[in-house]
C-alpha atoms as a PDB file:
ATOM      1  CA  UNK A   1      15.623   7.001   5.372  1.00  0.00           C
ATOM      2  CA  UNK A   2      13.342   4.908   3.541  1.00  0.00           C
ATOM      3  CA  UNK A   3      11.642   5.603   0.583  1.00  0.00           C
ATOM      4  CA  UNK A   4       8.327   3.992  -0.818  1.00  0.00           C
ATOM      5  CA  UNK A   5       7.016   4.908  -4.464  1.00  0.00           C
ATOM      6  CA  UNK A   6       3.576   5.414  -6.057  1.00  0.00           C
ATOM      7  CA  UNK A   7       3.129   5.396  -9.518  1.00  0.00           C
ATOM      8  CA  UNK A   8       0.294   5.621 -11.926  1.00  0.00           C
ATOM      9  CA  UNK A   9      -2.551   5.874  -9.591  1.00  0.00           C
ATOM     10  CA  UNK A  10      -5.608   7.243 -12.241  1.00  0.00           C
ATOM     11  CA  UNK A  11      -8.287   8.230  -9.688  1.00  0.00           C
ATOM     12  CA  UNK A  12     -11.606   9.389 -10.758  1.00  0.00           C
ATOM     13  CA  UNK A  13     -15.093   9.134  -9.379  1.00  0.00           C
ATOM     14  CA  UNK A  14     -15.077   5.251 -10.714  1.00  0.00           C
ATOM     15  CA  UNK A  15     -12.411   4.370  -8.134  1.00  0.00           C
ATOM     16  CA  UNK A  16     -13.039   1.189  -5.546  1.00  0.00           C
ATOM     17  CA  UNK A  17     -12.734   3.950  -1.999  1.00  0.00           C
ATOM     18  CA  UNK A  18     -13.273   0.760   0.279  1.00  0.00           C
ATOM     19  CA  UNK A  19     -10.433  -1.185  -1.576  1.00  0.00           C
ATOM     20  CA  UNK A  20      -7.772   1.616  -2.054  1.00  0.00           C
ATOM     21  CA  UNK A  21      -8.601   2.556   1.808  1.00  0.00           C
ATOM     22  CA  UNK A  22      -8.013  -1.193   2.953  1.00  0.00           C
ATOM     23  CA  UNK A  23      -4.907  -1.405   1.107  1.00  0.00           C
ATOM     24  CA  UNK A  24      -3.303   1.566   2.094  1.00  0.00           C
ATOM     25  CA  UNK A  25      -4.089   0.556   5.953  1.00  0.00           C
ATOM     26  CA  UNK A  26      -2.136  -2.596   5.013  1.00  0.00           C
ATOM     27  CA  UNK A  27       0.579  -1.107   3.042  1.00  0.00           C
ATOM     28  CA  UNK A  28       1.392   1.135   6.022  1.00  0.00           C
ATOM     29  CA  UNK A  29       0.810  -1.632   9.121  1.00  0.00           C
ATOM     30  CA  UNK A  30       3.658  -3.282   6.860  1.00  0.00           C
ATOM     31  CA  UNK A  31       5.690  -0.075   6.558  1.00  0.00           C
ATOM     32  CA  UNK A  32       5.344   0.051  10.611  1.00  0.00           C
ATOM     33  CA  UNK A  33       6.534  -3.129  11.332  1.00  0.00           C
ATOM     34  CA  UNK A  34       9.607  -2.908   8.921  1.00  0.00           C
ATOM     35  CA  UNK A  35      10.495   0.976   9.770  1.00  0.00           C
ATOM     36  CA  UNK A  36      11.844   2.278  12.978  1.00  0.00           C
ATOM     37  CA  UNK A  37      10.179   4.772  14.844  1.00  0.00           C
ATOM     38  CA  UNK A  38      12.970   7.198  14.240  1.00  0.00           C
ATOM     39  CA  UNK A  39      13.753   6.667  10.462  1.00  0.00           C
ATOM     40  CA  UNK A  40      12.569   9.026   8.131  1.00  0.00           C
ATOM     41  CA  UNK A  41       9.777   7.763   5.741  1.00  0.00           C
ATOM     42  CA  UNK A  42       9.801   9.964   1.876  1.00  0.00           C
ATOM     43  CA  UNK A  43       6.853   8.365   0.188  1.00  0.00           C
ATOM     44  CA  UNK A  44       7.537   9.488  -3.313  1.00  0.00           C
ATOM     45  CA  UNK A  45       4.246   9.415  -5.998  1.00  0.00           C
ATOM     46  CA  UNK A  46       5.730   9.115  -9.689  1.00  0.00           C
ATOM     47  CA  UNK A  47       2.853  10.606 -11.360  1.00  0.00           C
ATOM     48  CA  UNK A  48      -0.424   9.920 -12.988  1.00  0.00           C
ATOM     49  CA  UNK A  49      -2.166  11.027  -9.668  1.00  0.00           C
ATOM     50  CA  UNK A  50      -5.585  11.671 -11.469  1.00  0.00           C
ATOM     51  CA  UNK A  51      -7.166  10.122 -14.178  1.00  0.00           C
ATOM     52  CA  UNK A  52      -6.892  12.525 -17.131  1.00  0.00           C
ATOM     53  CA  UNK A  53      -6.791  15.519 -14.913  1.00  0.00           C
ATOM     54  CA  UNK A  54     -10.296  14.411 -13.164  1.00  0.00           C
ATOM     55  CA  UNK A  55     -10.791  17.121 -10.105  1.00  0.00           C
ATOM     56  CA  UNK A  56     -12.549  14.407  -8.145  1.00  0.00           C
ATOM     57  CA  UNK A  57      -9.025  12.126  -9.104  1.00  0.00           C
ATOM     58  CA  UNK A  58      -7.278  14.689  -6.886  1.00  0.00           C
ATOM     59  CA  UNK A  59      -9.853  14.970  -4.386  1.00  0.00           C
ATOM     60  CA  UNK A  60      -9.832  11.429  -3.513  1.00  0.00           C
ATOM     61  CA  UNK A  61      -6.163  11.371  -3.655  1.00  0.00           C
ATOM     62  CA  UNK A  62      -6.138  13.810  -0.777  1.00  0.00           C
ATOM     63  CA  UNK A  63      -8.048  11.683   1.037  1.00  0.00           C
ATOM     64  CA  UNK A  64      -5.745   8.637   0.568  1.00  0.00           C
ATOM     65  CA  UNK A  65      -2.728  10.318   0.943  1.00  0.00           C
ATOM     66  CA  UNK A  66      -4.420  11.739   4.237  1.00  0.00           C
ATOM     67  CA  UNK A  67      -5.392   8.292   5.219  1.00  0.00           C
ATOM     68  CA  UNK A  68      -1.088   7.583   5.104  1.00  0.00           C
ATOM     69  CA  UNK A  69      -0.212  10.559   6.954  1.00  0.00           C
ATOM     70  CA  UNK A  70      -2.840   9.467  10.091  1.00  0.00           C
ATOM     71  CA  UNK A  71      -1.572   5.703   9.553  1.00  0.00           C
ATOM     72  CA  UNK A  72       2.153   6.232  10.074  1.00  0.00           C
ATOM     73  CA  UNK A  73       1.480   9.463  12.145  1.00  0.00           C
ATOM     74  CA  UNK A  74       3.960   8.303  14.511  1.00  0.00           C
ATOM     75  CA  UNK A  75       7.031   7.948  12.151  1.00  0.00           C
ATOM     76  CA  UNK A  76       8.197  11.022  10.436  1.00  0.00           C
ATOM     77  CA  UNK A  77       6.847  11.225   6.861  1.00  0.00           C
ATOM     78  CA  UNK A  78       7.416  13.108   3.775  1.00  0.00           C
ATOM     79  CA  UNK A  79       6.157  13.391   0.554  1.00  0.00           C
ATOM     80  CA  UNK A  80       6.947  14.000  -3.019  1.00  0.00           C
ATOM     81  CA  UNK A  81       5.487  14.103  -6.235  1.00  0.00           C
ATOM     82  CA  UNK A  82       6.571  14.055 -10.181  1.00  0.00           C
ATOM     83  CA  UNK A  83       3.806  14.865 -12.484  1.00  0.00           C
ATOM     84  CA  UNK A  84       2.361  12.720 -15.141  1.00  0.00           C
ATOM     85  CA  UNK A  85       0.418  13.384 -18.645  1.00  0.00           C
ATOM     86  CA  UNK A  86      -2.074  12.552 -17.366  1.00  0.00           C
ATOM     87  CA  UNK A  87      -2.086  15.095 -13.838  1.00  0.00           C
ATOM     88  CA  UNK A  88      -2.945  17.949 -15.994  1.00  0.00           C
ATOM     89  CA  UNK A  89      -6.001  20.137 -16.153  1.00  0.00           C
ATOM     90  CA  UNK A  90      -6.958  20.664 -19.277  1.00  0.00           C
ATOM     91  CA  UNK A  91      -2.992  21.306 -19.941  1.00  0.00           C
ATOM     92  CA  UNK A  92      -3.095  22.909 -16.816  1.00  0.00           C
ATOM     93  CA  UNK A  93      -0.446  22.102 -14.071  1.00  0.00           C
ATOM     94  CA  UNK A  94      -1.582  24.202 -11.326  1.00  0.00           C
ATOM     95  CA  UNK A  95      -4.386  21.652  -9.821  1.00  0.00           C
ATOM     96  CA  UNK A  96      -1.371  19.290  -9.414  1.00  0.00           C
ATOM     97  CA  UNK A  97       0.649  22.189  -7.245  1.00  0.00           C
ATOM     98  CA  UNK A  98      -2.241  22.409  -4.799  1.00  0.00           C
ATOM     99  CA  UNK A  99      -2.845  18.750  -4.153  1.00  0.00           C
ATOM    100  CA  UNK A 100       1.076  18.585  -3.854  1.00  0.00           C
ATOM    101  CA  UNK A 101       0.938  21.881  -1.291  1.00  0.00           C
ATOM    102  CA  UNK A 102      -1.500  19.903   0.500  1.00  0.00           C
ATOM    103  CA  UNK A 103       1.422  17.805   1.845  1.00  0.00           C
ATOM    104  CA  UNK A 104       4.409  20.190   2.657  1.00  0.00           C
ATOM    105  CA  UNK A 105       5.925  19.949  -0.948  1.00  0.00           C
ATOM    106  CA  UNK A 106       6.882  23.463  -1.305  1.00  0.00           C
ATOM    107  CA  UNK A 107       7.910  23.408  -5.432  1.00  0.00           C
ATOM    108  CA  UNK A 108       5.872  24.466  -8.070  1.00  0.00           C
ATOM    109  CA  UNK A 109       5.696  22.933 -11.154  1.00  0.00           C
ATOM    110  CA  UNK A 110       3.511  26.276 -12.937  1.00  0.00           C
ATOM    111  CA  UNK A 111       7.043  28.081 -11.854  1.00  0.00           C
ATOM    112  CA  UNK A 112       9.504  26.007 -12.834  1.00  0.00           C
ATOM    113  CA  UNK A 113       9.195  25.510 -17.058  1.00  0.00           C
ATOM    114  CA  UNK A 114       9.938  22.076 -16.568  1.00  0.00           C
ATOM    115  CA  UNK A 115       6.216  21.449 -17.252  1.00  0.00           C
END
């Protein structure tokens, strides 16, 4: 298994799309050509998703995450995430367990009082 960490991403609406598109497409041709076809990749995001909570933050993180998934889609890939300050609503949590549900993680933060 290999494992590849994200950290402090703080998207909002002012984020460069083009750039953070191009540079995931590279960051996974690289991840190809170093991973075999049958290794397991866990692509682990260490928090600070969205900036401040911002909905659109978490929208376009779906997106790039999504963008990953289709780039390596022949390699099996998982992910997990650890919140940040900054990935709550309004002190809310639960925004952060549906973009996480979005890709197979099957915890909830909202249930677990760690949060």
């Amino acid at each position: 298994m290999r494992f590849y960490v994200l950290s402090d991403l703080h998207l909002d609406e002012n984020a460069d799309v083009n750039m953070l598109q191009k540079t995931l497409q590279e960051l996974c041709c690289r991840i190809r050509a170093v991973t075999p076809i049958r290794e397991t990749i866990l692509v682990v995001c260490l928090g600070d998703i969205a900036n401040e909570g911002n909905p659109t933050g978490f929208e376009l993180a779906a997106k790039l995450f999504q963008l990953i998934k289709d780039e390596l889609k022949d390699r099996n890939v998982l992910f997990d995430f650890v919140p940040g300050n900054h990935d709550r609503v309004g002190g809310d949590i639960a925004p952060f367990d549906a973009f996480i549900a979005k890709f197979g993680v099957k915890h909830k933060y909202t249930e677990s009082g760690a949060y």
